[in-house]
PDB file of N, CA and C in Angstrom:
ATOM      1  N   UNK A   1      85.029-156.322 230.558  1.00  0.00           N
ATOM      2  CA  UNK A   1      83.869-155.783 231.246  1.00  0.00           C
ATOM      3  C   UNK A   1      84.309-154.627 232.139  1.00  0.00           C
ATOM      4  N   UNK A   2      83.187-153.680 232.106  1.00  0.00           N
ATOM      5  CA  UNK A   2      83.875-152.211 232.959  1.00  0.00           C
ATOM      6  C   UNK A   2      83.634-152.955 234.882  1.00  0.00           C
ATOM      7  N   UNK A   3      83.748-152.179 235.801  1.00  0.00           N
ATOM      8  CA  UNK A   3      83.967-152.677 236.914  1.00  0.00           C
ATOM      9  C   UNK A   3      82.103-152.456 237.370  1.00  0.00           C
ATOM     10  N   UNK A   4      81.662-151.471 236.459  1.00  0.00           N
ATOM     11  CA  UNK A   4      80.260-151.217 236.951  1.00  0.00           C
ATOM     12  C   UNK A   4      79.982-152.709 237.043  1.00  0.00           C
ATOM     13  N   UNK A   5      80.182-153.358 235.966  1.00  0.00           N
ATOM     14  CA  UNK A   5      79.282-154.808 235.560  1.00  0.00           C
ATOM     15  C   UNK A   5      80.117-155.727 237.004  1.00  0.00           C
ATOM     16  N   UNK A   6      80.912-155.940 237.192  1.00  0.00           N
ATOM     17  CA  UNK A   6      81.288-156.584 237.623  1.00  0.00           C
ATOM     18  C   UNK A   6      80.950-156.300 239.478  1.00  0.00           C
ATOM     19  N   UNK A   7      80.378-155.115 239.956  1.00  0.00           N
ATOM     20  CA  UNK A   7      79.735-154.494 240.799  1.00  0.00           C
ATOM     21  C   UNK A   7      78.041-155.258 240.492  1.00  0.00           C
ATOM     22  N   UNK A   8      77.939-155.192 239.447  1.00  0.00           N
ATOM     23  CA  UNK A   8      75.876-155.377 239.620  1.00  0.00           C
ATOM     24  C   UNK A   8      76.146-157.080 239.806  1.00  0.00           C
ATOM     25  N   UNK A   9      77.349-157.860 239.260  1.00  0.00           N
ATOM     26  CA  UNK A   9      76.915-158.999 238.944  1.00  0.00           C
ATOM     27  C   UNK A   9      77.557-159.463 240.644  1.00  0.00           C
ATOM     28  N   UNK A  10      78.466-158.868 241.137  1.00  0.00           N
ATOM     29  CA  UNK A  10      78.647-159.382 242.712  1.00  0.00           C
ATOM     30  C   UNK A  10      77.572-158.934 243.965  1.00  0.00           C
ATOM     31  N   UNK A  11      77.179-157.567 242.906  1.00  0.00           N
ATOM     32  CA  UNK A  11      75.806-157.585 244.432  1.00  0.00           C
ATOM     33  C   UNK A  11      74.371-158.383 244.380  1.00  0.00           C
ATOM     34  N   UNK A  12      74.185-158.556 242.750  1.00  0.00           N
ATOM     35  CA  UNK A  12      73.302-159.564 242.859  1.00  0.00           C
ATOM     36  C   UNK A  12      73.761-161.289 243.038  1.00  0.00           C
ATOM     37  N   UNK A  13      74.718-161.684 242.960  1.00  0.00           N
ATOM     38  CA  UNK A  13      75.159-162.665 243.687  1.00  0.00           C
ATOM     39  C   UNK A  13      75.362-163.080 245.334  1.00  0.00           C
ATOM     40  N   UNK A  14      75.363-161.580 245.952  1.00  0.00           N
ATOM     41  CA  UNK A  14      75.604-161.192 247.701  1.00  0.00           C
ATOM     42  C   UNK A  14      73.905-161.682 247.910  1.00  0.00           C
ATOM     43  N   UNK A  15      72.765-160.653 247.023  1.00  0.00           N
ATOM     44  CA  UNK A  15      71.688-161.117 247.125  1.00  0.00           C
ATOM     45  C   UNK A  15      70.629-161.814 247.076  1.00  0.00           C
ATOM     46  N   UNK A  16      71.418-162.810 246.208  1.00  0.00           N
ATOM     47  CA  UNK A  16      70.769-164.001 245.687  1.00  0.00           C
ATOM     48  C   UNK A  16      71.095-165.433 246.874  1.00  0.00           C
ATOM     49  N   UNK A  17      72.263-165.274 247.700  1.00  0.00           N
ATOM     50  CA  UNK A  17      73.000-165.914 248.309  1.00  0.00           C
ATOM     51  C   UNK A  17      72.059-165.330 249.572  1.00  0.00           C
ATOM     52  N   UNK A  18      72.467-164.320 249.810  1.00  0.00           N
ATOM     53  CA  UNK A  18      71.595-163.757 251.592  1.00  0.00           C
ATOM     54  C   UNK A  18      70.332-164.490 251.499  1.00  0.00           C
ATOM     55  N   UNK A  19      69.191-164.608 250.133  1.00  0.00           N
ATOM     56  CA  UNK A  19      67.836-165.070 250.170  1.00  0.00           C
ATOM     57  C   UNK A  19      67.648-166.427 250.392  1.00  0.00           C
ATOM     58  N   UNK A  20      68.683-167.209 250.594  1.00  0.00           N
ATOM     59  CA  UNK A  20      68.843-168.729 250.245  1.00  0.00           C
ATOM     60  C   UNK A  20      69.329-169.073 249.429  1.00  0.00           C
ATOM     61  N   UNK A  21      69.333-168.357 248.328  1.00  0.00           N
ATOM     62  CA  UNK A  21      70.130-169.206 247.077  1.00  0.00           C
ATOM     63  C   UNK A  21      69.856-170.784 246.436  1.00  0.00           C
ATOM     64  N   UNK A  22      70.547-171.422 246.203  1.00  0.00           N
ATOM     65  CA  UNK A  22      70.047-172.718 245.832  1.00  0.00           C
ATOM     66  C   UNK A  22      71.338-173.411 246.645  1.00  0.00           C
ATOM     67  N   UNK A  23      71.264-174.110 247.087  1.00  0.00           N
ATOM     68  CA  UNK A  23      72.381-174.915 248.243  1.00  0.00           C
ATOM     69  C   UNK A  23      73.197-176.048 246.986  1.00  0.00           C
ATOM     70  N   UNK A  24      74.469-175.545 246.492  1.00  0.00           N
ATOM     71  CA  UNK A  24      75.690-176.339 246.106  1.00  0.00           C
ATOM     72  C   UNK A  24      76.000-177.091 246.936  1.00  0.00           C
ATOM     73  N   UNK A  25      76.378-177.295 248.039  1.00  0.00           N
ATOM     74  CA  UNK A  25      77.101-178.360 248.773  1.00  0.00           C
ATOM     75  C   UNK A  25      75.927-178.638 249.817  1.00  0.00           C
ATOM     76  N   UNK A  26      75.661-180.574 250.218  1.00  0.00           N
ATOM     77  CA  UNK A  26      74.696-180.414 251.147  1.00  0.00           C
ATOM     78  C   UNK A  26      74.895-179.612 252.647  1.00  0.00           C
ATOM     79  N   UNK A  27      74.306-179.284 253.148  1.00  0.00           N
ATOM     80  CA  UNK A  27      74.094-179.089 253.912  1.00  0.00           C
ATOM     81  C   UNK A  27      75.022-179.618 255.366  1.00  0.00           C
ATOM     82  N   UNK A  28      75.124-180.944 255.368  1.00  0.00           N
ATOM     83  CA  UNK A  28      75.963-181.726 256.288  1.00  0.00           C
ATOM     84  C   UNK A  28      77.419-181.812 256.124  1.00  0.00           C
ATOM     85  N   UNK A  29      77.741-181.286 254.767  1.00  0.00           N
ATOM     86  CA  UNK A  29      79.483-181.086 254.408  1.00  0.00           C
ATOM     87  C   UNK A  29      79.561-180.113 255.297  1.00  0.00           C
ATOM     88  N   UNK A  30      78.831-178.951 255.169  1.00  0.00           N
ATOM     89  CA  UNK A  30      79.555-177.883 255.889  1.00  0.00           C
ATOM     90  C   UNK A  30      78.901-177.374 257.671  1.00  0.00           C
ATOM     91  N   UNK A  31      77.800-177.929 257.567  1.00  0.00           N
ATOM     92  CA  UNK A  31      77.621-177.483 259.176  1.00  0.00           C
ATOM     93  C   UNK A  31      76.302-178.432 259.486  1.00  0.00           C
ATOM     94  N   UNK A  32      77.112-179.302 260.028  1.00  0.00           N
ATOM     95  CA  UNK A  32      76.233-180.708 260.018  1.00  0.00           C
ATOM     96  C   UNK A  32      75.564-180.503 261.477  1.00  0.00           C
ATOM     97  N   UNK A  33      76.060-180.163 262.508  1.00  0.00           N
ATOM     98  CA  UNK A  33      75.307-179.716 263.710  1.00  0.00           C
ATOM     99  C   UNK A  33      73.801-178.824 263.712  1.00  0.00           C
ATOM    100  N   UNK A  34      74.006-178.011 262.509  1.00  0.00           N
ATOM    101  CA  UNK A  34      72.829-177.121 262.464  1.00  0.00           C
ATOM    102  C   UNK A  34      71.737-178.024 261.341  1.00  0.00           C
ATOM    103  N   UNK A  35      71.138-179.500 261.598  1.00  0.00           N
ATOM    104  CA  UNK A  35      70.139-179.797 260.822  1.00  0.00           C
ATOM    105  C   UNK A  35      68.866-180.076 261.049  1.00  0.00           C
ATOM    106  N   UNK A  36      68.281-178.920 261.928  1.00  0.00           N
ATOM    107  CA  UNK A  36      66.741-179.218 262.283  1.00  0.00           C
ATOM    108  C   UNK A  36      66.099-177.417 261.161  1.00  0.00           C
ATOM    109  N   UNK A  37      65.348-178.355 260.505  1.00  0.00           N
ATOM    110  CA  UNK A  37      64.794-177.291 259.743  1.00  0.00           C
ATOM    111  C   UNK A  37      63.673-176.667 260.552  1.00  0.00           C
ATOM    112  N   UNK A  38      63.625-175.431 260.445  1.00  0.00           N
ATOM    113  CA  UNK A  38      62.429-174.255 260.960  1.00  0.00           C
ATOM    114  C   UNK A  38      61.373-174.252 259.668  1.00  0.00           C
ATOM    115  N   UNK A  39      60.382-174.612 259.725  1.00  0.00           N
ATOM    116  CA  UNK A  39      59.224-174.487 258.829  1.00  0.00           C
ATOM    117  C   UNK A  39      58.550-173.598 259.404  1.00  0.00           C
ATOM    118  N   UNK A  40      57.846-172.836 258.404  1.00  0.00           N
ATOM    119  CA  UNK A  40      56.204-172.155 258.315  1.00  0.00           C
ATOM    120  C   UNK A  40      55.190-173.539 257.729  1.00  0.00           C
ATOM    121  N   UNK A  41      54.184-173.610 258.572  1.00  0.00           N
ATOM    122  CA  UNK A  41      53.642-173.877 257.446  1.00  0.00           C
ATOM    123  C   UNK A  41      52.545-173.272 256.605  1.00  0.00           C
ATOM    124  N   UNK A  42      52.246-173.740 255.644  1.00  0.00           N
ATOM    125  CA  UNK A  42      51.515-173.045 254.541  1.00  0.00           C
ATOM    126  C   UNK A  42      50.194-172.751 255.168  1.00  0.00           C
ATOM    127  N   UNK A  43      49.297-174.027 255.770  1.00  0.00           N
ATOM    128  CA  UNK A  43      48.020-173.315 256.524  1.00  0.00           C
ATOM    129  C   UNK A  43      48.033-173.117 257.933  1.00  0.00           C
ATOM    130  N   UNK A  44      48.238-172.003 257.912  1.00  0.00           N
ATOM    131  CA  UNK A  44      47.771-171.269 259.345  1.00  0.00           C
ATOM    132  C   UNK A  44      49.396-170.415 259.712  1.00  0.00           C
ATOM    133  N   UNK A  45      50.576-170.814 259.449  1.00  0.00           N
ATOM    134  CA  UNK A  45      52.126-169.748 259.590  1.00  0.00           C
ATOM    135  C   UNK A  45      52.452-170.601 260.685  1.00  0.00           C
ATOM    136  N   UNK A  46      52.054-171.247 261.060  1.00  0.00           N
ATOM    137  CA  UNK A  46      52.475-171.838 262.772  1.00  0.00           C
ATOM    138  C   UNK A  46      53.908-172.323 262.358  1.00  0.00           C
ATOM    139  N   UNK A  47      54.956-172.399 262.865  1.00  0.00           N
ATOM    140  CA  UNK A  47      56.063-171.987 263.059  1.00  0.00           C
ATOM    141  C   UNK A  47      56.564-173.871 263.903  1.00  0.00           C
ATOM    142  N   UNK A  48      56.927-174.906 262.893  1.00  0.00           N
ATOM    143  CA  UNK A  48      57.413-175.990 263.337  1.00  0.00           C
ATOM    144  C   UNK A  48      58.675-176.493 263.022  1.00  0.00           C
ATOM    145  N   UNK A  49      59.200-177.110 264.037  1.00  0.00           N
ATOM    146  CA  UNK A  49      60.702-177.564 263.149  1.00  0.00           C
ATOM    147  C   UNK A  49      60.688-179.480 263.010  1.00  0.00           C
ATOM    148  N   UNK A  50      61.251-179.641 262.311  1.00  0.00           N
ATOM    149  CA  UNK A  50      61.436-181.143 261.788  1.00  0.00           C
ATOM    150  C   UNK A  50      63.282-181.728 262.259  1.00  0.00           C
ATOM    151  N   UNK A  51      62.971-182.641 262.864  1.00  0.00           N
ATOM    152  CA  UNK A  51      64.492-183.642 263.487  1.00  0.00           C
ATOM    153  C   UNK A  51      64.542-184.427 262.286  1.00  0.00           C
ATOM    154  N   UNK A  52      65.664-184.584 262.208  1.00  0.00           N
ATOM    155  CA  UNK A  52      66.373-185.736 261.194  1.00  0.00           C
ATOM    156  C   UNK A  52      65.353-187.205 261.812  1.00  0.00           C
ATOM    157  N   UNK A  53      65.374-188.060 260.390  1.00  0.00           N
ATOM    158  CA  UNK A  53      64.515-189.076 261.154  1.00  0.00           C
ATOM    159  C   UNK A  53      62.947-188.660 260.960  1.00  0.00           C
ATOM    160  N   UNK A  54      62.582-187.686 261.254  1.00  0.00           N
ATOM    161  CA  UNK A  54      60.884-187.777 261.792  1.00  0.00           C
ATOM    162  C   UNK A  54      60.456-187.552 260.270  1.00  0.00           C
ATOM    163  N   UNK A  55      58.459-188.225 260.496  1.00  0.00           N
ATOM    164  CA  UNK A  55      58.509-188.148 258.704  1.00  0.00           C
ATOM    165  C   UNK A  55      58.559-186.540 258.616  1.00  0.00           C
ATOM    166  N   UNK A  56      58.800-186.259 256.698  1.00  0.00           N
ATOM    167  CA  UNK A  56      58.360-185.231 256.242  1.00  0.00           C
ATOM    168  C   UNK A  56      59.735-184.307 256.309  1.00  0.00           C
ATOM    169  N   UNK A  57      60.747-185.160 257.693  1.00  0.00           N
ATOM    170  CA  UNK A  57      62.209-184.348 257.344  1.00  0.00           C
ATOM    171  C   UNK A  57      62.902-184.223 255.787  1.00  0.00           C
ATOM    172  N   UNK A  58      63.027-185.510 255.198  1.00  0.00           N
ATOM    173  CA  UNK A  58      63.491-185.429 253.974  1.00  0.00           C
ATOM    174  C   UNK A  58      62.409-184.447 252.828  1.00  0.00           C
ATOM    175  N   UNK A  59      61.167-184.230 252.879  1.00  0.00           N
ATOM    176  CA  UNK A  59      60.213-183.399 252.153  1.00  0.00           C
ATOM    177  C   UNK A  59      60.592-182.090 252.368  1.00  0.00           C
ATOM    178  N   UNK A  60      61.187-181.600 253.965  1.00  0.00           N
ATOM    179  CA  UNK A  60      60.820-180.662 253.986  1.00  0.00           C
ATOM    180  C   UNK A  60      61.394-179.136 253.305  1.00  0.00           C
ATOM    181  N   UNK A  61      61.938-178.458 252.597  1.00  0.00           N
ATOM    182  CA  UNK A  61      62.504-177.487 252.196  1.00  0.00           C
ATOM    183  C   UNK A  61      62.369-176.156 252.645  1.00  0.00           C
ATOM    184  N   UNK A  62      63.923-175.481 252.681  1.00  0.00           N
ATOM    185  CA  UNK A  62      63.815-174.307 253.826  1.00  0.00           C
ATOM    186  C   UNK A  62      63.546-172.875 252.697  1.00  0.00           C
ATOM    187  N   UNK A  63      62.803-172.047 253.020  1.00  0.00           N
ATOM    188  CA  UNK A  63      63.000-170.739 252.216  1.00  0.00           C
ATOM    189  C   UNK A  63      62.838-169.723 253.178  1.00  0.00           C
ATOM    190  N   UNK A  64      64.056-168.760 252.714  1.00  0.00           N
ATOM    191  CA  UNK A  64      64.526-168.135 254.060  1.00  0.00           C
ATOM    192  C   UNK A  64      63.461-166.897 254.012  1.00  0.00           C
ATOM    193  N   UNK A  65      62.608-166.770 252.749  1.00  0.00           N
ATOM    194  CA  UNK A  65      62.134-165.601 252.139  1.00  0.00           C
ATOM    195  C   UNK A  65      60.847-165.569 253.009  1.00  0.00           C
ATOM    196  N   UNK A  66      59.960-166.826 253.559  1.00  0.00           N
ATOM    197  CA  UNK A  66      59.256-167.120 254.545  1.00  0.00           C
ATOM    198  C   UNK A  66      59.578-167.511 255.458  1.00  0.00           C
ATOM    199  N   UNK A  67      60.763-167.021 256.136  1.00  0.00           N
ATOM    200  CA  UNK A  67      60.969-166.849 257.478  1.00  0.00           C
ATOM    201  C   UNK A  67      61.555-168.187 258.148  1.00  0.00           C
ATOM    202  N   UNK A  68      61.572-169.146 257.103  1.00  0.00           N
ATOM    203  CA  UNK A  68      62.140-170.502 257.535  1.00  0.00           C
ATOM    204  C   UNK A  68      63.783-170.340 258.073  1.00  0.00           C
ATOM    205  N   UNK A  69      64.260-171.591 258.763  1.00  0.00           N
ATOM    206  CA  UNK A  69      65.510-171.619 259.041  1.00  0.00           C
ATOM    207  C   UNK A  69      66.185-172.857 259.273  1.00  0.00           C
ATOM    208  N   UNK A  70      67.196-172.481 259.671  1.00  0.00           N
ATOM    209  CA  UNK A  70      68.045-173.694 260.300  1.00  0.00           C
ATOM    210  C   UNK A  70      68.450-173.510 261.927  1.00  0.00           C
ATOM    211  N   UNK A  71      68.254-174.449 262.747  1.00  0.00           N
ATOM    212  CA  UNK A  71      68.949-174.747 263.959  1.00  0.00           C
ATOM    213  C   UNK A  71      69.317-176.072 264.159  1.00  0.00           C
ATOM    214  N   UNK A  72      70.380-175.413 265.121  1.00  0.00           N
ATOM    215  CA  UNK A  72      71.271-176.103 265.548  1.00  0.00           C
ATOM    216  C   UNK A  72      70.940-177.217 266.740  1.00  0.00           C
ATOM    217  N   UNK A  73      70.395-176.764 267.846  1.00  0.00           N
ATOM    218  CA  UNK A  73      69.584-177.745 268.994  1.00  0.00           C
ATOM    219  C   UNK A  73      67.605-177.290 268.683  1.00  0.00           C
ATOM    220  N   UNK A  74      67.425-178.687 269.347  1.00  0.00           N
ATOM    221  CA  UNK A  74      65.343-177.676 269.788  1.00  0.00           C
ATOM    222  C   UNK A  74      65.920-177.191 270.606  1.00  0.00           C
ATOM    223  N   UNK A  75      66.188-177.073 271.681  1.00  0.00           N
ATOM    224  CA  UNK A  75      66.382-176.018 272.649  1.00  0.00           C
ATOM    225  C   UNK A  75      66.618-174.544 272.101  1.00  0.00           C
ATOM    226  N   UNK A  76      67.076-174.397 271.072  1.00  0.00           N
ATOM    227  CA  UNK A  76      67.497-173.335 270.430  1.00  0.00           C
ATOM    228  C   UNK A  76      65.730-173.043 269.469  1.00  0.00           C
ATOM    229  N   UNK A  77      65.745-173.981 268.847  1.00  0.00           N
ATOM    230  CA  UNK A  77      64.285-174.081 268.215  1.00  0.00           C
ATOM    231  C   UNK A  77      62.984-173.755 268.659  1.00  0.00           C
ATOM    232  N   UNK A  78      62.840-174.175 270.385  1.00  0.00           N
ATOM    233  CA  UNK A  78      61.804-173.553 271.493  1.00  0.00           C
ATOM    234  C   UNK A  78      62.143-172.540 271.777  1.00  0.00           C
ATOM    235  N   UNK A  79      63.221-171.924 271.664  1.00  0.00           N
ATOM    236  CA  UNK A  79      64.011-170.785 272.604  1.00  0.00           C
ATOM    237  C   UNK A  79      63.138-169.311 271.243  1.00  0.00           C
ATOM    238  N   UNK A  80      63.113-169.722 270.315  1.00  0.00           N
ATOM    239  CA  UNK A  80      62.907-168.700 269.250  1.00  0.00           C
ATOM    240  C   UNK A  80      61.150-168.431 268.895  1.00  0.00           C
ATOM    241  N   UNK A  81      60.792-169.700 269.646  1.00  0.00           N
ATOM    242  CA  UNK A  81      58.936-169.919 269.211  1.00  0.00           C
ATOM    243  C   UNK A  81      58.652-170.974 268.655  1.00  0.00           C
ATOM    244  N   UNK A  82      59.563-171.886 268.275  1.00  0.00           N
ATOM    245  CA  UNK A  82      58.714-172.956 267.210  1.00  0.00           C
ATOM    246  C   UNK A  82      58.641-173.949 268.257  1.00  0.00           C
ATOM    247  N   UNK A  83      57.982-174.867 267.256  1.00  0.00           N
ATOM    248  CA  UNK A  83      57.498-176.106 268.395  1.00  0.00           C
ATOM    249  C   UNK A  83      57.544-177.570 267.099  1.00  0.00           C
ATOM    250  N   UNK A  84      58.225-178.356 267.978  1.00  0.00           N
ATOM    251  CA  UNK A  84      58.564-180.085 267.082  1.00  0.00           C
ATOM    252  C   UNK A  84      57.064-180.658 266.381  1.00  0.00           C
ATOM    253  N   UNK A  85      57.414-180.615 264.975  1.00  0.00           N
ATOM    254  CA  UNK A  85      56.174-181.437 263.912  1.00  0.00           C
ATOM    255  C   UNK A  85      56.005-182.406 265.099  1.00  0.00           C
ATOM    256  N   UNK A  86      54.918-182.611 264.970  1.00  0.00           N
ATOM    257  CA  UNK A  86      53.766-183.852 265.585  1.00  0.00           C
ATOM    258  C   UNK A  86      53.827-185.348 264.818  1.00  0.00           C
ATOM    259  N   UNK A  87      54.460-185.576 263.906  1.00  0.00           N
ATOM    260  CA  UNK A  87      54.329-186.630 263.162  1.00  0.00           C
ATOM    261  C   UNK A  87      55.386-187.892 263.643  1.00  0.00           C
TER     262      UNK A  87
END
């Protein structure tokens, strides 16, 4: 393969990875401190995060493409705008 190819196939791998990608290793192998997910949700954008434990944590899935995330403390989680699911 010329190096062009090997250029398109590492920057779309850089970009496929920056968007979220699909997560190979869970989550808790590698940075187990950071597991409170940042949700949108679907009606209305309001901006909630989910604690390990509370329902709907195991449902919930992050896409970074809607602005979702990961933190590390709520304190960090209030500090940015969101506010703890109600459930």
């Amino acid at each position: 393969m010329s190096n062009f190819t090997y250029l398109v196939i590492g920057a779309s791998l850089t970009s496929f990875l920056a968007m979220g990608g699909y997560s190979l290793v869970p989550r808790a192998l590698y940075d187990p401190a950071c597991n409170i997910k940042g949700n949108v949700s679907h009606n209305g954008g309001q901006k909630i995060y989910h604690v390990p434990g509370q329902h709907y944590y195991e449902d919930t899935r992050i896409t970074y493409t809607r602005g979702e995330r990961w933190f590390c403390s709520e304190s960090d989680a209030q500090a940015a705008g969101w506010r703890r699911a109600g459930y």
